[in-house]
C-alpha atoms as a PDB file:
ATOM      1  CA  UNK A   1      17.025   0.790  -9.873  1.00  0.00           C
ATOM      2  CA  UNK A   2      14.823  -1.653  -8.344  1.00  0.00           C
ATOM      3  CA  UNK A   3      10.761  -1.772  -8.708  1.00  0.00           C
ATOM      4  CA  UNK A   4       8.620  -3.576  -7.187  1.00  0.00           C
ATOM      5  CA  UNK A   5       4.702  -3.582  -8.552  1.00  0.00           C
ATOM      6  CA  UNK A   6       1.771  -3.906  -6.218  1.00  0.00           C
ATOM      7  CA  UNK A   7      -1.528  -5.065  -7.699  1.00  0.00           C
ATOM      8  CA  UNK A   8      -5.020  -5.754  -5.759  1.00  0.00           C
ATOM      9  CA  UNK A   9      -7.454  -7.946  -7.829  1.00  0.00           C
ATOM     10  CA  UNK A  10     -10.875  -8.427  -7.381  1.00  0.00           C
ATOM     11  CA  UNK A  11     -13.314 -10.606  -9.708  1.00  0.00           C
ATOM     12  CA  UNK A  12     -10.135 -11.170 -12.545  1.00  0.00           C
ATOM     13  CA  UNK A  13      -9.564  -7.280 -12.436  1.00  0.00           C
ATOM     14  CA  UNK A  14      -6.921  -5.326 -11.523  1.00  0.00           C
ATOM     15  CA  UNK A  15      -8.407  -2.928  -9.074  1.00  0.00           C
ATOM     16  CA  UNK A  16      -5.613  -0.949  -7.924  1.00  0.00           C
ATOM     17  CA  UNK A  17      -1.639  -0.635  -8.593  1.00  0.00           C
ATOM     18  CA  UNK A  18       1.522   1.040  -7.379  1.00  0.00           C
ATOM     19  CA  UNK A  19       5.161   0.583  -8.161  1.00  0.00           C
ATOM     20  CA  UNK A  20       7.655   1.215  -5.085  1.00  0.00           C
ATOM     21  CA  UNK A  21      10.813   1.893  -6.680  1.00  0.00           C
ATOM     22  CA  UNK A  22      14.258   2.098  -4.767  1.00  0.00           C
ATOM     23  CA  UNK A  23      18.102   2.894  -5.852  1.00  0.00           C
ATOM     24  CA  UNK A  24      19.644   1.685  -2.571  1.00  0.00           C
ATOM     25  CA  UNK A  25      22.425  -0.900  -2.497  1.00  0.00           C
ATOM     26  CA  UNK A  26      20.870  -2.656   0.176  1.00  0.00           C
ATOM     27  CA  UNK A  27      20.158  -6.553  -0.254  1.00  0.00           C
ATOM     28  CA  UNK A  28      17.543  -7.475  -2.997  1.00  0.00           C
ATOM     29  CA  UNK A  29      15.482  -9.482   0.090  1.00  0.00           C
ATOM     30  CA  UNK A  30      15.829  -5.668   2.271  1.00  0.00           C
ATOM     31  CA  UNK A  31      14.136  -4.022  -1.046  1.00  0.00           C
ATOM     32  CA  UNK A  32      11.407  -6.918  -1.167  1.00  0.00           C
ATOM     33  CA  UNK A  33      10.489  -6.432   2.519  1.00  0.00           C
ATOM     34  CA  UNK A  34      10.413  -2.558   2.268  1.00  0.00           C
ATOM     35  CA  UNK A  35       8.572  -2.144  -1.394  1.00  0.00           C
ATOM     36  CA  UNK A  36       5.701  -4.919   0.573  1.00  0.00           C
ATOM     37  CA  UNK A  37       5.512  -2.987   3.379  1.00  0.00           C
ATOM     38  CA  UNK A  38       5.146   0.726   1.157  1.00  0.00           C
ATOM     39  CA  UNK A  39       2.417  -1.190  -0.681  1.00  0.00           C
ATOM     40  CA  UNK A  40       0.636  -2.288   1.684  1.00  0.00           C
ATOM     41  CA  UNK A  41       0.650   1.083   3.475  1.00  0.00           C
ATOM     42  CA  UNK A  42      -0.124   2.588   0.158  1.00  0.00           C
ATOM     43  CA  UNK A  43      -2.665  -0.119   0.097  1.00  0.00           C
ATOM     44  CA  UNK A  44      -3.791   0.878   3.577  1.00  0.00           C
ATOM     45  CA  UNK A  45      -3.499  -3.249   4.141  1.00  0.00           C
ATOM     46  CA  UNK A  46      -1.688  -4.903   7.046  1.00  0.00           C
ATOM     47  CA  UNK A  47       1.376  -6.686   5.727  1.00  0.00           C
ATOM     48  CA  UNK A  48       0.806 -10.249   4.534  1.00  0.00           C
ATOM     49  CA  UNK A  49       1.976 -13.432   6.253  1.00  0.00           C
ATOM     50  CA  UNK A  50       4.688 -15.063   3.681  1.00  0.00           C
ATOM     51  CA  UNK A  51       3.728 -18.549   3.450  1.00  0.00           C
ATOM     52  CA  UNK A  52       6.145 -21.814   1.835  1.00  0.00           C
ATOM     53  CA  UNK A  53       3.785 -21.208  -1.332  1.00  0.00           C
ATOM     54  CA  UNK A  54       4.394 -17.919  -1.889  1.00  0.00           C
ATOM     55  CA  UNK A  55       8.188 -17.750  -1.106  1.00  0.00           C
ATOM     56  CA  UNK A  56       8.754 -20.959  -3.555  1.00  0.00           C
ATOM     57  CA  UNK A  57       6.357 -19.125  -5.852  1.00  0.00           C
ATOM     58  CA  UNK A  58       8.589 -15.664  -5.524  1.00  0.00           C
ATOM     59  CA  UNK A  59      11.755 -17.147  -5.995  1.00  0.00           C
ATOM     60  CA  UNK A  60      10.671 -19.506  -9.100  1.00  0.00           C
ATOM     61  CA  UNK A  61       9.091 -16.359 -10.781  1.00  0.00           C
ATOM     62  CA  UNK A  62      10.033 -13.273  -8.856  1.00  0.00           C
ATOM     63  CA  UNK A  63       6.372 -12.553  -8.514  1.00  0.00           C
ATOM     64  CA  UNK A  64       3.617 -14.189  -6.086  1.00  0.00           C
ATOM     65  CA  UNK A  65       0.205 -13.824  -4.646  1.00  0.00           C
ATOM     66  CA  UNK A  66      -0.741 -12.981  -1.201  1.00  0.00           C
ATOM     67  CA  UNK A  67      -4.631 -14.711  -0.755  1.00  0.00           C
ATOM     68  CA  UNK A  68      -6.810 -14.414   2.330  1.00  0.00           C
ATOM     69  CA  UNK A  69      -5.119 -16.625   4.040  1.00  0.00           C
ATOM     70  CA  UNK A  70      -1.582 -14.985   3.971  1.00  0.00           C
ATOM     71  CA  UNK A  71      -3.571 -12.121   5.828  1.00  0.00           C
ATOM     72  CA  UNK A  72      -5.205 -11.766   9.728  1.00  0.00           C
ATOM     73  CA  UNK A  73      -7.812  -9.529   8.630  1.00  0.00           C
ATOM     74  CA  UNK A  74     -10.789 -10.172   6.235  1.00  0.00           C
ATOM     75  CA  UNK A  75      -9.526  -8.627   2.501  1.00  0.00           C
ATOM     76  CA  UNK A  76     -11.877  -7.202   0.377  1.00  0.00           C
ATOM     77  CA  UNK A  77     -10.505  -8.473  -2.902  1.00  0.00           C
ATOM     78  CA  UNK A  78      -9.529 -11.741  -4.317  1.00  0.00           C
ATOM     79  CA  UNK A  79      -5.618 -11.080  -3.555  1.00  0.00           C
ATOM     80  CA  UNK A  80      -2.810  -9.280  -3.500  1.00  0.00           C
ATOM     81  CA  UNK A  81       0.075  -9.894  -6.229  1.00  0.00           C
ATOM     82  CA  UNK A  82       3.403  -8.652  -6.382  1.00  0.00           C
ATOM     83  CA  UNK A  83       6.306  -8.437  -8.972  1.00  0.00           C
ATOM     84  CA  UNK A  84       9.854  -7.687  -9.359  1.00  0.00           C
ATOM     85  CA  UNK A  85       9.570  -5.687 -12.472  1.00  0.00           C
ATOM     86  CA  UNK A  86      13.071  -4.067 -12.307  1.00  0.00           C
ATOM     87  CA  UNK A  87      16.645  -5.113 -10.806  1.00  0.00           C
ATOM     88  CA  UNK A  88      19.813  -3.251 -11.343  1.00  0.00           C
END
C-alpha cells in the first residue's frame, strides 16, 4: 500500500487534508505524480510546478512544500505540503 497525504495550510493551520492511497506496482515516482495530481483535483488546485527545492526537499524527507511560487495561479493559502506516509 502506498499513501500519499495532502495538506493545505493557511496562517500555521492545517486547513484541509486528504490521503490518496494506491496498491499498484507501478514505480514509486508514477504513485507520486498520480496521488499530486488526485490532490490537487480533490483540492480543486492546478498541479504545482516541482521546483530543485522541493524535489531535493522530497527526496531528503519524502515530504515537501509546494508555495506560491511552485503555482501559475494566485493560492489562497500559505502552501501546499505533501507526504509519503506509507510505502509497501
Amino acid at each position: 500500500m502506498f499513501r500519499l497525504w495532502g495538506k493545505v495550510w493557511k496562517d500555521n493551520h492545517m486547513i484541509q487534508d486528504t490521503v490518496f492511497e494506491e496498491e499498484s506496482d507501478d514505480t514509486r515516482t508514477h504513485k507520486i505524480f498520480r496521488g499530486l495530481d488526485e490532490i490537487c483535483h480533490d483540492f480543486d488546485l492546478e498541479r504545482p510546478i516541482w521546483l530543485d527545492k522541493t524535489v531535493s526537499e522530497f527526496r531528503r524527507h519524502s515530504k515537501t512544500r509546494f508555495y506560491q511560487d511552485s503555482f501559475i495561479e494566485e493560492i489562497p493559502f500559505d502552501y501546499l505540503e505533501i507526504q509519503v506516509i506509507e510505502e509497501g
